[in-house]
N, C-alpha and C. Protein backbone atom coordinates (compact mmCIF):
# COMPACT_ATOMS: atom_id res chain seq x y z
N UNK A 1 0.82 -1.21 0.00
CA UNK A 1 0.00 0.00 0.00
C UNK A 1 0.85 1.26 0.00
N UNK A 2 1.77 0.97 0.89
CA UNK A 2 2.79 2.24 1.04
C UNK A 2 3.43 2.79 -0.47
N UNK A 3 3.85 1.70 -1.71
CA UNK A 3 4.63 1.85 -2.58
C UNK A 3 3.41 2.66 -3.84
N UNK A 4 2.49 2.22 -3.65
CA UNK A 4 1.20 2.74 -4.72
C UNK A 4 1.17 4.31 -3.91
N UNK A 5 1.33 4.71 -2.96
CA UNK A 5 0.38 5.48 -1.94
C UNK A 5 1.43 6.92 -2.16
N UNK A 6 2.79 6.25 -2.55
CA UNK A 6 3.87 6.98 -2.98
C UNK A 6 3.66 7.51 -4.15
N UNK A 7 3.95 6.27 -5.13
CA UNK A 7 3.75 6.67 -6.81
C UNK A 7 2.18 7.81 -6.82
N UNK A 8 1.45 7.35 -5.81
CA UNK A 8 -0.05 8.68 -6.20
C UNK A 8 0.77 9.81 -6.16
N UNK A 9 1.77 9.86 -4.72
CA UNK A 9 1.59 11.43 -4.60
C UNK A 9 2.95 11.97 -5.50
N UNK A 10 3.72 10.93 -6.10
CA UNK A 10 4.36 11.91 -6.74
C UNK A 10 4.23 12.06 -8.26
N UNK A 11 3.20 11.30 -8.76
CA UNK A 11 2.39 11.83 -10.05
C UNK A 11 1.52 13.12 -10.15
N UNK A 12 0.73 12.71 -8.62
CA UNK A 12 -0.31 14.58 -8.28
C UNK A 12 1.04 15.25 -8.57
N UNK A 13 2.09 15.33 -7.53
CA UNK A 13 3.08 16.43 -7.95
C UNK A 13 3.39 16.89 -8.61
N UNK A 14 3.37 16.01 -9.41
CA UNK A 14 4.45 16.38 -10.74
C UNK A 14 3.87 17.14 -12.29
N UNK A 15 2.51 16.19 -12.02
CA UNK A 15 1.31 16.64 -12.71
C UNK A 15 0.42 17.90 -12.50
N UNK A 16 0.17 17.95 -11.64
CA UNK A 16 -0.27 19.25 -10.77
C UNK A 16 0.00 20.29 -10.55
N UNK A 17 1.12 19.95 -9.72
CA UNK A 17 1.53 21.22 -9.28
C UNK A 17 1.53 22.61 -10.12
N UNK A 18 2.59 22.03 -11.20
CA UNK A 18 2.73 23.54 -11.69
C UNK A 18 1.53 23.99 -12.12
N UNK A 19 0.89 23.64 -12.25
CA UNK A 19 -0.46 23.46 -12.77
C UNK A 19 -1.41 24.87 -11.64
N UNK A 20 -1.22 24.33 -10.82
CA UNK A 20 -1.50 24.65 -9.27
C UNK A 20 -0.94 26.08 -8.70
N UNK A 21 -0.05 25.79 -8.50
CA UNK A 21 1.31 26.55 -8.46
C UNK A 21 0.99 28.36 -9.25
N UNK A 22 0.74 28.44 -10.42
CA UNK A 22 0.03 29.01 -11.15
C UNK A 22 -1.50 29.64 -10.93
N UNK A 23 -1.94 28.84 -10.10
CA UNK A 23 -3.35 29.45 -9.47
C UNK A 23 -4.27 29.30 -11.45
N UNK A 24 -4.12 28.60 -12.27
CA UNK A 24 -4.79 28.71 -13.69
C UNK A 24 -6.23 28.08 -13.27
N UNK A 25 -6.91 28.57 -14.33
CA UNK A 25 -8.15 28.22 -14.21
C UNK A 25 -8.19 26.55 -13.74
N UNK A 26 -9.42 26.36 -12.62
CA UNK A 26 -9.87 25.51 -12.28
C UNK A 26 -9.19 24.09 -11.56
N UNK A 27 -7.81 25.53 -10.49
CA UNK A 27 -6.86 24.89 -9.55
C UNK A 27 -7.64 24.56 -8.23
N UNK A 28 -8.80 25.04 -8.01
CA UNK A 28 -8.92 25.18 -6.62
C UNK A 28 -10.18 23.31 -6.94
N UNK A 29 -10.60 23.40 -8.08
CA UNK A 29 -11.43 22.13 -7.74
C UNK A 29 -9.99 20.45 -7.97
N UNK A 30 -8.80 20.91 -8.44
CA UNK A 30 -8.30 20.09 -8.79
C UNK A 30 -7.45 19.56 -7.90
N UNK A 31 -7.32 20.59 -6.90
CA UNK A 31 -6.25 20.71 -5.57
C UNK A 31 -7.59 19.73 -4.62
N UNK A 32 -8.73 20.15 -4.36
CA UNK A 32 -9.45 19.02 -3.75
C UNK A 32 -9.86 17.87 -4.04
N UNK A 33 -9.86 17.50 -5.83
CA UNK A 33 -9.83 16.55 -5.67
C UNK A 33 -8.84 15.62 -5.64
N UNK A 34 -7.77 15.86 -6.25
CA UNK A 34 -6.48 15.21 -6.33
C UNK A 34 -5.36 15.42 -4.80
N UNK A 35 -5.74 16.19 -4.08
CA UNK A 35 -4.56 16.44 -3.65
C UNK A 35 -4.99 16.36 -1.95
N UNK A 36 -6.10 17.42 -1.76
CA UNK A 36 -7.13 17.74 -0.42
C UNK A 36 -6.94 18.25 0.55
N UNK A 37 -7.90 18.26 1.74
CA UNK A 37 -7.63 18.62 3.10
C UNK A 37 -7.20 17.82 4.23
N UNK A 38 -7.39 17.88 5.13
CA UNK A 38 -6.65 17.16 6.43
C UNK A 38 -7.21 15.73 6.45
N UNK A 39 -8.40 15.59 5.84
CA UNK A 39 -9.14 13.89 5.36
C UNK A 39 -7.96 13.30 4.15
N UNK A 40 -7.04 13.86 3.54
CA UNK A 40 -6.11 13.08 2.41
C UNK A 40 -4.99 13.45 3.44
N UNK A 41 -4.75 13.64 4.73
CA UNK A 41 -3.21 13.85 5.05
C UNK A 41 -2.45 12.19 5.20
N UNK A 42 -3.51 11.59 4.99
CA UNK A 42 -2.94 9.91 5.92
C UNK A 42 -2.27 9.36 3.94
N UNK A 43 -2.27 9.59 2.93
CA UNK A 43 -2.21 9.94 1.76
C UNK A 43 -0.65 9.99 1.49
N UNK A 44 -0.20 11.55 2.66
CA UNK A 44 0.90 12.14 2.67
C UNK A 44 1.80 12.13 3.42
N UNK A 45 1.50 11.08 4.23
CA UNK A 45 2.02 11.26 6.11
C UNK A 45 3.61 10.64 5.76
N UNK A 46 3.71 10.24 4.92
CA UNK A 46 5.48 9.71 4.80
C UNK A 46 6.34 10.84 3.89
N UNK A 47 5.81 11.86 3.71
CA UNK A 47 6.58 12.71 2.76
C UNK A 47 7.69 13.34 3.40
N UNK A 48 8.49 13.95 2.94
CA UNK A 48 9.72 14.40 3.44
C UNK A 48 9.65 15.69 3.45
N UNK A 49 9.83 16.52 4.32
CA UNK A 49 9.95 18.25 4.62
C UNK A 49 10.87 18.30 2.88
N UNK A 50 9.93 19.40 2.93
CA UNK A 50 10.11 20.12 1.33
C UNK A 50 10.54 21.53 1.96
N UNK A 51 11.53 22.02 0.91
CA UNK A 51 11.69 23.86 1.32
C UNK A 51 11.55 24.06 -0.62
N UNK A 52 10.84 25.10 -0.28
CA UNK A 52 10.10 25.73 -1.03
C UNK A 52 9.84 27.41 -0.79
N UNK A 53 10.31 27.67 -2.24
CA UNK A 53 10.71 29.32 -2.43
C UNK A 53 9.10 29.96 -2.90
N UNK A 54 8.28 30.97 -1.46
CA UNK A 54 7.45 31.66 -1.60
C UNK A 54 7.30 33.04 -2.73
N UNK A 55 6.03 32.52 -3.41
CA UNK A 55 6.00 33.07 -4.60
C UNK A 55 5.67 34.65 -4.46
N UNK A 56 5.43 34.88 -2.88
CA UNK A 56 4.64 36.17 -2.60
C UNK A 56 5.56 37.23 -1.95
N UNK A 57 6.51 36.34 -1.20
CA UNK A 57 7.72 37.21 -0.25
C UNK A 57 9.39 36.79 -0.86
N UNK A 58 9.30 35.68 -1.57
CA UNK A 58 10.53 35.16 -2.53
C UNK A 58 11.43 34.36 -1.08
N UNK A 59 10.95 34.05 -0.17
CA UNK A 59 12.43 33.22 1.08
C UNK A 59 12.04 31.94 0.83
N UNK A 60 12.83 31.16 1.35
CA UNK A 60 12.48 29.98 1.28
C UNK A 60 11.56 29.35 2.53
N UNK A 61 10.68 28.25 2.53
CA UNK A 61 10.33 27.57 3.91
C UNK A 61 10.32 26.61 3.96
N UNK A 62 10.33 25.99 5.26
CA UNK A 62 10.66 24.33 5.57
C UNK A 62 8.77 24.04 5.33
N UNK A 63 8.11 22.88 4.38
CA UNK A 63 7.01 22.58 4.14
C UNK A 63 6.84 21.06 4.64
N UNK A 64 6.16 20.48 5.71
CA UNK A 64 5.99 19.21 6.00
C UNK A 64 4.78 19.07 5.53
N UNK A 65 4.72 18.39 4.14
CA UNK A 65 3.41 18.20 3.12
C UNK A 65 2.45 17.02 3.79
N UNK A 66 2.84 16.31 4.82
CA UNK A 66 1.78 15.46 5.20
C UNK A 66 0.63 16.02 6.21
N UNK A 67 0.91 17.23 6.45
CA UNK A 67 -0.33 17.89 6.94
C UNK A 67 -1.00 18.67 6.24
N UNK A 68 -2.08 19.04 6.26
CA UNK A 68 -2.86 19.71 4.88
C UNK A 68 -2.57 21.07 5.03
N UNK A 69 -1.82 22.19 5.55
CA UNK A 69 -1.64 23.42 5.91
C UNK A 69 -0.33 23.21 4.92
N UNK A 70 0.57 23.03 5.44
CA UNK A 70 1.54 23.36 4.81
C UNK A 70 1.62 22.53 2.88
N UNK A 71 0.81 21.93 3.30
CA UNK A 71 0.71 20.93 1.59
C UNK A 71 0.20 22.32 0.67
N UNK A 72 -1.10 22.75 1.34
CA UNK A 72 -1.18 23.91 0.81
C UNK A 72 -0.60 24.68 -0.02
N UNK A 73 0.50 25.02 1.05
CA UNK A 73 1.41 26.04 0.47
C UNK A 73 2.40 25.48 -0.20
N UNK A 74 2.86 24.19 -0.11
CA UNK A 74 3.72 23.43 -1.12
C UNK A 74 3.32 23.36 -2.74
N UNK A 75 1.65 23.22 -2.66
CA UNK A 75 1.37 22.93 -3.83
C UNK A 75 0.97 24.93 -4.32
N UNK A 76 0.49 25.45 -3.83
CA UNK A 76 0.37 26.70 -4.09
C UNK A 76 1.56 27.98 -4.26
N UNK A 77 2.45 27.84 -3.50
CA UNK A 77 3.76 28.38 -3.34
C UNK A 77 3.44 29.55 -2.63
N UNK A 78 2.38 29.54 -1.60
CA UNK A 78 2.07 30.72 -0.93
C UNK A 78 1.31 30.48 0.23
N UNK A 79 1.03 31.02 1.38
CA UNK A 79 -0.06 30.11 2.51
C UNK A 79 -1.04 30.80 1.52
N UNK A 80 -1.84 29.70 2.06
CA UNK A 80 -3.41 29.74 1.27
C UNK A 80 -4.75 30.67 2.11
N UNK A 81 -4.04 31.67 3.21
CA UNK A 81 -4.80 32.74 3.26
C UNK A 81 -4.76 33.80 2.57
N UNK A 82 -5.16 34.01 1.33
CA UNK A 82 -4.60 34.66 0.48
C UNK A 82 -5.27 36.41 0.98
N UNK A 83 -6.23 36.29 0.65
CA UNK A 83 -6.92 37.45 1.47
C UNK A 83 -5.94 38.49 2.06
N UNK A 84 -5.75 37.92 3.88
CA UNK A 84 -4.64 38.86 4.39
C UNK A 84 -3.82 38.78 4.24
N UNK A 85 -3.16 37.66 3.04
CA UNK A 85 -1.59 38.28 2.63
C UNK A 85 -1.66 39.40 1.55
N UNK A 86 -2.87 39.29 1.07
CA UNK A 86 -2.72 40.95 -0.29
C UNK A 86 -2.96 42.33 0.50
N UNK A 87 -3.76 41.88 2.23
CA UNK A 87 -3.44 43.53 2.75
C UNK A 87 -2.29 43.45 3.28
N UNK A 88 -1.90 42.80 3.11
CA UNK A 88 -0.18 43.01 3.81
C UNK A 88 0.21 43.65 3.05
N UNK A 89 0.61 43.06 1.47
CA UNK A 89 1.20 43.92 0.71
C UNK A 89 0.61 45.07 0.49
N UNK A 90 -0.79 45.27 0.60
CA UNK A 90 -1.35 46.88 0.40
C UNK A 90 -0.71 47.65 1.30
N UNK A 91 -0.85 47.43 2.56
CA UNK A 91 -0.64 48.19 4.34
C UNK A 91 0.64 48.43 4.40
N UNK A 92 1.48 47.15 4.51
CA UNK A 92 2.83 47.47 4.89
C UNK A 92 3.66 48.27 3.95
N UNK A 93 4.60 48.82 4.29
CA UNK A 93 6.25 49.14 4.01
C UNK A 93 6.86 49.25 4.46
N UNK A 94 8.18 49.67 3.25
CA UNK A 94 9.34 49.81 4.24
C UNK A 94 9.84 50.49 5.67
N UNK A 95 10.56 50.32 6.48
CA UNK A 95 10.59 51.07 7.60
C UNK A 95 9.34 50.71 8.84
N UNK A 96 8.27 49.73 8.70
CA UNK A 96 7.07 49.61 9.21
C UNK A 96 7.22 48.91 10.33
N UNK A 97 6.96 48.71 11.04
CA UNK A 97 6.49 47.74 12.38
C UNK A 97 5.46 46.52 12.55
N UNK A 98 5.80 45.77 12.90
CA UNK A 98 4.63 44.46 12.30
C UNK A 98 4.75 43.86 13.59
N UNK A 99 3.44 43.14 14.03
CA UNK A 99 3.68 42.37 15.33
C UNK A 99 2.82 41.59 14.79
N UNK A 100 3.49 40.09 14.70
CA UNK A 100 2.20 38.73 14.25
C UNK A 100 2.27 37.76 15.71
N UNK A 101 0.80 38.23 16.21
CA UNK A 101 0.90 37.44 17.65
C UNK A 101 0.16 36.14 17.23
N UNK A 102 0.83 34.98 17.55
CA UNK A 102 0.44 33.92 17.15
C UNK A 102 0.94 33.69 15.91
N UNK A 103 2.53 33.64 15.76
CA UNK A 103 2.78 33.47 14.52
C UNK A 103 3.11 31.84 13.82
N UNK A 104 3.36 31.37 14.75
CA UNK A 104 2.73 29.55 14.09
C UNK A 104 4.30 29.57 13.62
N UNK A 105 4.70 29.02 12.22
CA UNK A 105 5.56 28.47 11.74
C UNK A 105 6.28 30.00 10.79
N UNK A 106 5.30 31.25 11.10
CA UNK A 106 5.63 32.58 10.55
C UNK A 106 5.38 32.98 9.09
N UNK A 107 4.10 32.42 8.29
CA UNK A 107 3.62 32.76 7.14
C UNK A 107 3.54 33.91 6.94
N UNK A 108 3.09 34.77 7.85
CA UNK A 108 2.25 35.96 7.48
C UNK A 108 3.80 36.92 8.19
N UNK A 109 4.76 36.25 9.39
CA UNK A 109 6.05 36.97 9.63
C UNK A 109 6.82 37.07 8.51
N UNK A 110 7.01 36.15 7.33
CA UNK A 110 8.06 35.86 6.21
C UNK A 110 7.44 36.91 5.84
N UNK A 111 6.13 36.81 5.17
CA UNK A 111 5.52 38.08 4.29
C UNK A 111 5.82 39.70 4.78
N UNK A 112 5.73 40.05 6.08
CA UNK A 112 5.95 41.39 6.48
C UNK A 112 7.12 41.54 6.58
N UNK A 113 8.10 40.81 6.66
CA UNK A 113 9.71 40.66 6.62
C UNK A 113 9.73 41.20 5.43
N UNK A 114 9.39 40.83 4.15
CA UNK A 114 9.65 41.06 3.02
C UNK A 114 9.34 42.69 2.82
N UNK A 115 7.73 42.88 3.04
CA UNK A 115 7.55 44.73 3.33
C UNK A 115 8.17 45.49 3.59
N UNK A 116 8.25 45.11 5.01
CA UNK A 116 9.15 46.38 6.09
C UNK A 116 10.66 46.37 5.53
N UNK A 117 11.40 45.03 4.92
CA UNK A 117 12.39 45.40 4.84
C UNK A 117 13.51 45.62 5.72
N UNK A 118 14.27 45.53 5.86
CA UNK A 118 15.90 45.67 6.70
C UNK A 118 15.49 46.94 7.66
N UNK A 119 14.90 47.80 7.26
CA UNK A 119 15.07 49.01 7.77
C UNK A 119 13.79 49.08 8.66
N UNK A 120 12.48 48.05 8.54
CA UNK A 120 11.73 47.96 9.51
C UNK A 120 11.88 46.91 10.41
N UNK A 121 11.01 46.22 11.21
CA UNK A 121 11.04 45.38 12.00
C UNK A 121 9.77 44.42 12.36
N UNK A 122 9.75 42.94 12.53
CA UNK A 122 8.39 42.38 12.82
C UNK A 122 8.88 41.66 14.00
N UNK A 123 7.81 41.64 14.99
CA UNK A 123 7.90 41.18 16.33
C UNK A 123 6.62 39.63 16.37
N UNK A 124 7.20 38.94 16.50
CA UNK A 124 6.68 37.57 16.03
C UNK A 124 6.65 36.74 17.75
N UNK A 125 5.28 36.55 18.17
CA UNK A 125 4.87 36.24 19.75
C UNK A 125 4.43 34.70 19.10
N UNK A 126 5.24 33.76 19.59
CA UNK A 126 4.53 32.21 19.40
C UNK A 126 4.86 31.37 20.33
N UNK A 127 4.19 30.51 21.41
CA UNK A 127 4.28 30.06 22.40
C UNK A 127 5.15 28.65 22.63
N UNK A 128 4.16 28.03 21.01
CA UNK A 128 4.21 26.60 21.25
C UNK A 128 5.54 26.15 20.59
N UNK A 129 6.35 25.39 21.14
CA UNK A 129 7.74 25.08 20.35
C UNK A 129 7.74 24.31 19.42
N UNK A 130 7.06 23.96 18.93
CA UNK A 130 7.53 22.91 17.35
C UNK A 130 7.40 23.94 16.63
N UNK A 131 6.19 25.17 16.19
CA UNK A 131 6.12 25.56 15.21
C UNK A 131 7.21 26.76 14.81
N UNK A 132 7.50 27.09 16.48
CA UNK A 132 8.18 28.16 16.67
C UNK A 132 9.89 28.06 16.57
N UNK A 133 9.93 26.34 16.56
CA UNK A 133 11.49 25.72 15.74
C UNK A 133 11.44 25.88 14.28
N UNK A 134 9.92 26.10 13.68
CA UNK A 134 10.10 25.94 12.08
C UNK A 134 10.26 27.42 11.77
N UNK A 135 9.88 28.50 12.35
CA UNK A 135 9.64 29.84 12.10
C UNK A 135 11.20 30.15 12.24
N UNK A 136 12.29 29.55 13.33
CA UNK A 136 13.22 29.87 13.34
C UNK A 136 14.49 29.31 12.49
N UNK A 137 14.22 28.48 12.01
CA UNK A 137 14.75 27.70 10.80
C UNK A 137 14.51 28.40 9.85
N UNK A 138 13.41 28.87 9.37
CA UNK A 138 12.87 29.81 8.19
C UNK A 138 13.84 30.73 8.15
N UNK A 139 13.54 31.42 8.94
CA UNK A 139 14.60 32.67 9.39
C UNK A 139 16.05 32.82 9.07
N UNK A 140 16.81 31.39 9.93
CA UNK A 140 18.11 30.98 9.54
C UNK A 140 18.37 31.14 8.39
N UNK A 141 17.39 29.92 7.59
CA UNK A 141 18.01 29.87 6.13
C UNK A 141 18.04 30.79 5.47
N UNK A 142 17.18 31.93 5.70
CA UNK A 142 16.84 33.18 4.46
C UNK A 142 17.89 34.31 5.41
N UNK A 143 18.90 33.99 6.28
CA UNK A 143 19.47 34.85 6.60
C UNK A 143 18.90 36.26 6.89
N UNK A 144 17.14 36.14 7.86
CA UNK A 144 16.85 37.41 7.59
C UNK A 144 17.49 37.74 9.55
N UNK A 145 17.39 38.94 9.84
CA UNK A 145 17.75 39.73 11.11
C UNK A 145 16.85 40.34 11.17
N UNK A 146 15.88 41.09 10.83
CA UNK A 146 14.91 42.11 11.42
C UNK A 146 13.96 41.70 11.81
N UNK A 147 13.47 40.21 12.09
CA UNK A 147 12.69 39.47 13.11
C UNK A 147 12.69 39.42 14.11
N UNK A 148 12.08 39.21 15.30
CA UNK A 148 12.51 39.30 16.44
C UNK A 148 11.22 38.01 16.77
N UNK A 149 11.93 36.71 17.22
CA UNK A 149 10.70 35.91 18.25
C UNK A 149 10.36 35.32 19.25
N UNK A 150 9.68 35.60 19.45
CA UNK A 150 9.42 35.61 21.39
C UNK A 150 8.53 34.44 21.67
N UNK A 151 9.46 33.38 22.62
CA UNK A 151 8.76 32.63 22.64
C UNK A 151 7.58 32.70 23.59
N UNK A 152 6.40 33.04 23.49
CA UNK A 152 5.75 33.30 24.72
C UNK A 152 4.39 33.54 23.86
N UNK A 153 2.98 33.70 24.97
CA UNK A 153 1.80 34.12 24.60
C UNK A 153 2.03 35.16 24.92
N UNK A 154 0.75 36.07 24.35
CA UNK A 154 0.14 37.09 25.19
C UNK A 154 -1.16 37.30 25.79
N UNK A 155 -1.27 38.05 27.13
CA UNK A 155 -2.57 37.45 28.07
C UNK A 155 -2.88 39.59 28.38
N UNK A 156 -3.62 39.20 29.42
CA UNK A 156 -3.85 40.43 30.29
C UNK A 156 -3.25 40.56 31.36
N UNK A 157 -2.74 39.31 31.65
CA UNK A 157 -1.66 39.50 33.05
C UNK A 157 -0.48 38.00 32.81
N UNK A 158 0.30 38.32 33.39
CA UNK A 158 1.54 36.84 33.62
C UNK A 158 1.29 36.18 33.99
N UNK A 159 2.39 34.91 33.55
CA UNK A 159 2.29 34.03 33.88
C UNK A 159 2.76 33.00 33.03
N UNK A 160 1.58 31.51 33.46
CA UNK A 160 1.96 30.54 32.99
C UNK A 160 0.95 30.08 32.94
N UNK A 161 0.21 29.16 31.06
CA UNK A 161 -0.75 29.22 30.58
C UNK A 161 -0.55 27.34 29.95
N UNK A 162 -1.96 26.78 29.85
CA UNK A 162 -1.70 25.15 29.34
C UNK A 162 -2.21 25.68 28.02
N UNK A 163 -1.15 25.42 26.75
CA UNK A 163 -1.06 25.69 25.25
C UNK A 163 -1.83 24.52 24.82
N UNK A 164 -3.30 24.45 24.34
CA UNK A 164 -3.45 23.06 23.90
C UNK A 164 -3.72 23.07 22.19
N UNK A 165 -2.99 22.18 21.61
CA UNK A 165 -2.33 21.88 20.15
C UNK A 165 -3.34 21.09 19.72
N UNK A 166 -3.96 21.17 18.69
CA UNK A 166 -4.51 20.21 18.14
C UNK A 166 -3.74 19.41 17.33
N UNK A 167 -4.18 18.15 16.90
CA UNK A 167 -3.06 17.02 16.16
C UNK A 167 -3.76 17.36 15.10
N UNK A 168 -4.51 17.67 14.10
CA UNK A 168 -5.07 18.07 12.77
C UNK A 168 -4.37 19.27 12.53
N UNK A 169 -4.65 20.48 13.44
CA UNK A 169 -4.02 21.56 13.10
C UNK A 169 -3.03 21.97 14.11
N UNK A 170 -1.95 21.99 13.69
CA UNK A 170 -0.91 22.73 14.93
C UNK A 170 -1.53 24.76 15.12
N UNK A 171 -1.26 24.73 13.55
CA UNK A 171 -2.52 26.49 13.98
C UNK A 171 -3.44 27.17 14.60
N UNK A 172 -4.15 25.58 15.34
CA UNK A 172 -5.01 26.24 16.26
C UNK A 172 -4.78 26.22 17.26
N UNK A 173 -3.76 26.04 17.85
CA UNK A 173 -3.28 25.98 18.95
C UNK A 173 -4.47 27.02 20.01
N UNK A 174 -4.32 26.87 21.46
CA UNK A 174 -5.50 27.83 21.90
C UNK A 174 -5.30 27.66 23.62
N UNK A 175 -5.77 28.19 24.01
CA UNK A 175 -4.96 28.44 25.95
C UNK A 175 -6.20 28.10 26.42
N UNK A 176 -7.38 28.24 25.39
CA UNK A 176 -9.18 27.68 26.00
C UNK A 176 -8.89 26.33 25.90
N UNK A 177 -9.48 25.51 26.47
CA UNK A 177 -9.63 23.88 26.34
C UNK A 177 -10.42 23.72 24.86
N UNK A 178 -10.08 22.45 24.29
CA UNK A 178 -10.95 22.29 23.19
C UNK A 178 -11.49 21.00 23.58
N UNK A 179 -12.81 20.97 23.98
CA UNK A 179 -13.55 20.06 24.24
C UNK A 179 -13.45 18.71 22.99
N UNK A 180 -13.17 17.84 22.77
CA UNK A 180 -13.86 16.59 21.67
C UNK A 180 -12.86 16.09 20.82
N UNK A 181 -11.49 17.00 20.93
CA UNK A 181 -10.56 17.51 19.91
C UNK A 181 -8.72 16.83 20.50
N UNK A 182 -8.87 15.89 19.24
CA UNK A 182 -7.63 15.19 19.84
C UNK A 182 -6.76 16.09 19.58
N UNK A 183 -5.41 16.04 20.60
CA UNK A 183 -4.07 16.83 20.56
C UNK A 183 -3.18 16.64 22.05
N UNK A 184 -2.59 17.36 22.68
CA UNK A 184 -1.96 17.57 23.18
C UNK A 184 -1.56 18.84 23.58
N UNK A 185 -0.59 18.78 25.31
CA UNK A 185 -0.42 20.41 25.92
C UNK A 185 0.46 20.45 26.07
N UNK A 186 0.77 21.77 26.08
CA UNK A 186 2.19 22.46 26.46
C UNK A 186 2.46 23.84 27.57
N UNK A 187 2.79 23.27 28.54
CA UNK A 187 2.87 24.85 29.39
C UNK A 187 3.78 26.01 28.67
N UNK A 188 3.27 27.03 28.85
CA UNK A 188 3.58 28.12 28.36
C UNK A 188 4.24 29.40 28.56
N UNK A 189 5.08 30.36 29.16
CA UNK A 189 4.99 31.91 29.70
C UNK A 189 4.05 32.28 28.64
N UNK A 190 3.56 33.81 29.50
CA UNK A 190 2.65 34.32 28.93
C UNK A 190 3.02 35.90 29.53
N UNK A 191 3.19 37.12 28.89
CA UNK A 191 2.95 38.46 29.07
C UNK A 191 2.05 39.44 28.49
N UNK A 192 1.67 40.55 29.79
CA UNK A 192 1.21 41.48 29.01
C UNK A 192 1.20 42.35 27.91
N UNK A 193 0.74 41.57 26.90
CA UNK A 193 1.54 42.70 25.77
C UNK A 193 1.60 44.19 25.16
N UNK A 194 0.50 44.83 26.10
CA UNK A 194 0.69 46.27 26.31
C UNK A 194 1.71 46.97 26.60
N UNK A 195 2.66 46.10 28.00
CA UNK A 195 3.79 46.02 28.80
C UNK A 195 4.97 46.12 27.59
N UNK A 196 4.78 45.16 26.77
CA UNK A 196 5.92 44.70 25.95
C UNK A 196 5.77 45.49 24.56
N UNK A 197 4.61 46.29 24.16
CA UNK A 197 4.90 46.99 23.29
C UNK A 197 4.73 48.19 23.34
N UNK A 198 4.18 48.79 24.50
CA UNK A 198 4.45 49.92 24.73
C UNK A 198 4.90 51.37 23.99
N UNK A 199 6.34 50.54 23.90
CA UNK A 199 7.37 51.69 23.50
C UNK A 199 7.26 51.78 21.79
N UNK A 200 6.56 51.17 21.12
CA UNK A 200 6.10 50.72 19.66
C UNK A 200 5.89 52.07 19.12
């Protein structure tokens, strides 16, 4: 099963993608059926971290395609919130200030990195450590410096908070309990972030 389960996904790839990749007419029904959401990740679950050069900010990122978030953006070459990545590029520039609280693996940090530029700065708040090892890897490789990331939440007062991760989505990570919802916790620091940006 494993050897067929392979050859699927690297025919979709190969076939697809650019296809995809391209955003051309009638990518978005072909990406669900061939390719999918978090119901096709068991599909992808043996794939190998892909880095892959973003078509929207040009850095590279570490992509683990067996979860449906980052497959996304493997097969798209962009995170697939497309929406608030085009007000980014409207809003931001150079010299700008960016704070992405809850920045996950740093989609939307790579993108304002690219805006602001050397001469601005983005302040990137992410609690949970796996995603916040991939955001810093990102970083490494594209040799950027005007990031700054903090490993921590932000609350209304300090402390120390239970991070609970979902196993479907690491993105939703959430400090509320999720009732029904398999995953796992992580204790956390947590600051006021009024305190901490203040001087902004």
């Amino acid at each position: 099963m494993s050897v067929v389960r392979r050859a699927y996904t690297r025919s979709v790839t190969a076939l697809l993608r650019p296809y995809i990749r391209r955003e051309l007419p009638g990518w978005g029904r072909l990406y669900r059926r061939f390719v999918g959401s978090f119901e096709r990740d068991h599909l992808w679950r043996n794939e190998p971290v892909r880095w892959v050069r973003g078509k929207l900010h040009g850095y590279e990122m570490a992509l683990r395609i067996s979860g449906w978030s980052n497959r996304a953006t493997f097969f798209l070459g962009r995170f697939y919130d497309l929406p608030n990545q085009l007000l980014l590029q409207k809003l931001l520039r150079r010299g700008d200030t960016f704070v992405d609280i809850g920045a996950n693996e740093g989609m939307m940090t790579l993108l304002a990195a690219r805006q602001v530029g050397e001469d601005g700065q983005v302040l990137s708040f992410e609690p949970s450590p796996a995603p916040r090892a991939i955001l810093e890897s990102n970083l490494r490789r594209n040799a950027i410096k005007h990031v700054q990331v903090h490993a921590m939440g932000l609350s209304d007062e300090p402390g120390q908070l239970e991070l609970f991760v979902p196993a479907v989505n690491t993105g939703e990570g959430s400090f509320t309990p999720m009732d029904g919802v398999e995953g796992t916790s992580v204790t956390c620091p947590v600051r006021v972030g009024d305190e901490l940006l203040h001087d902004l």
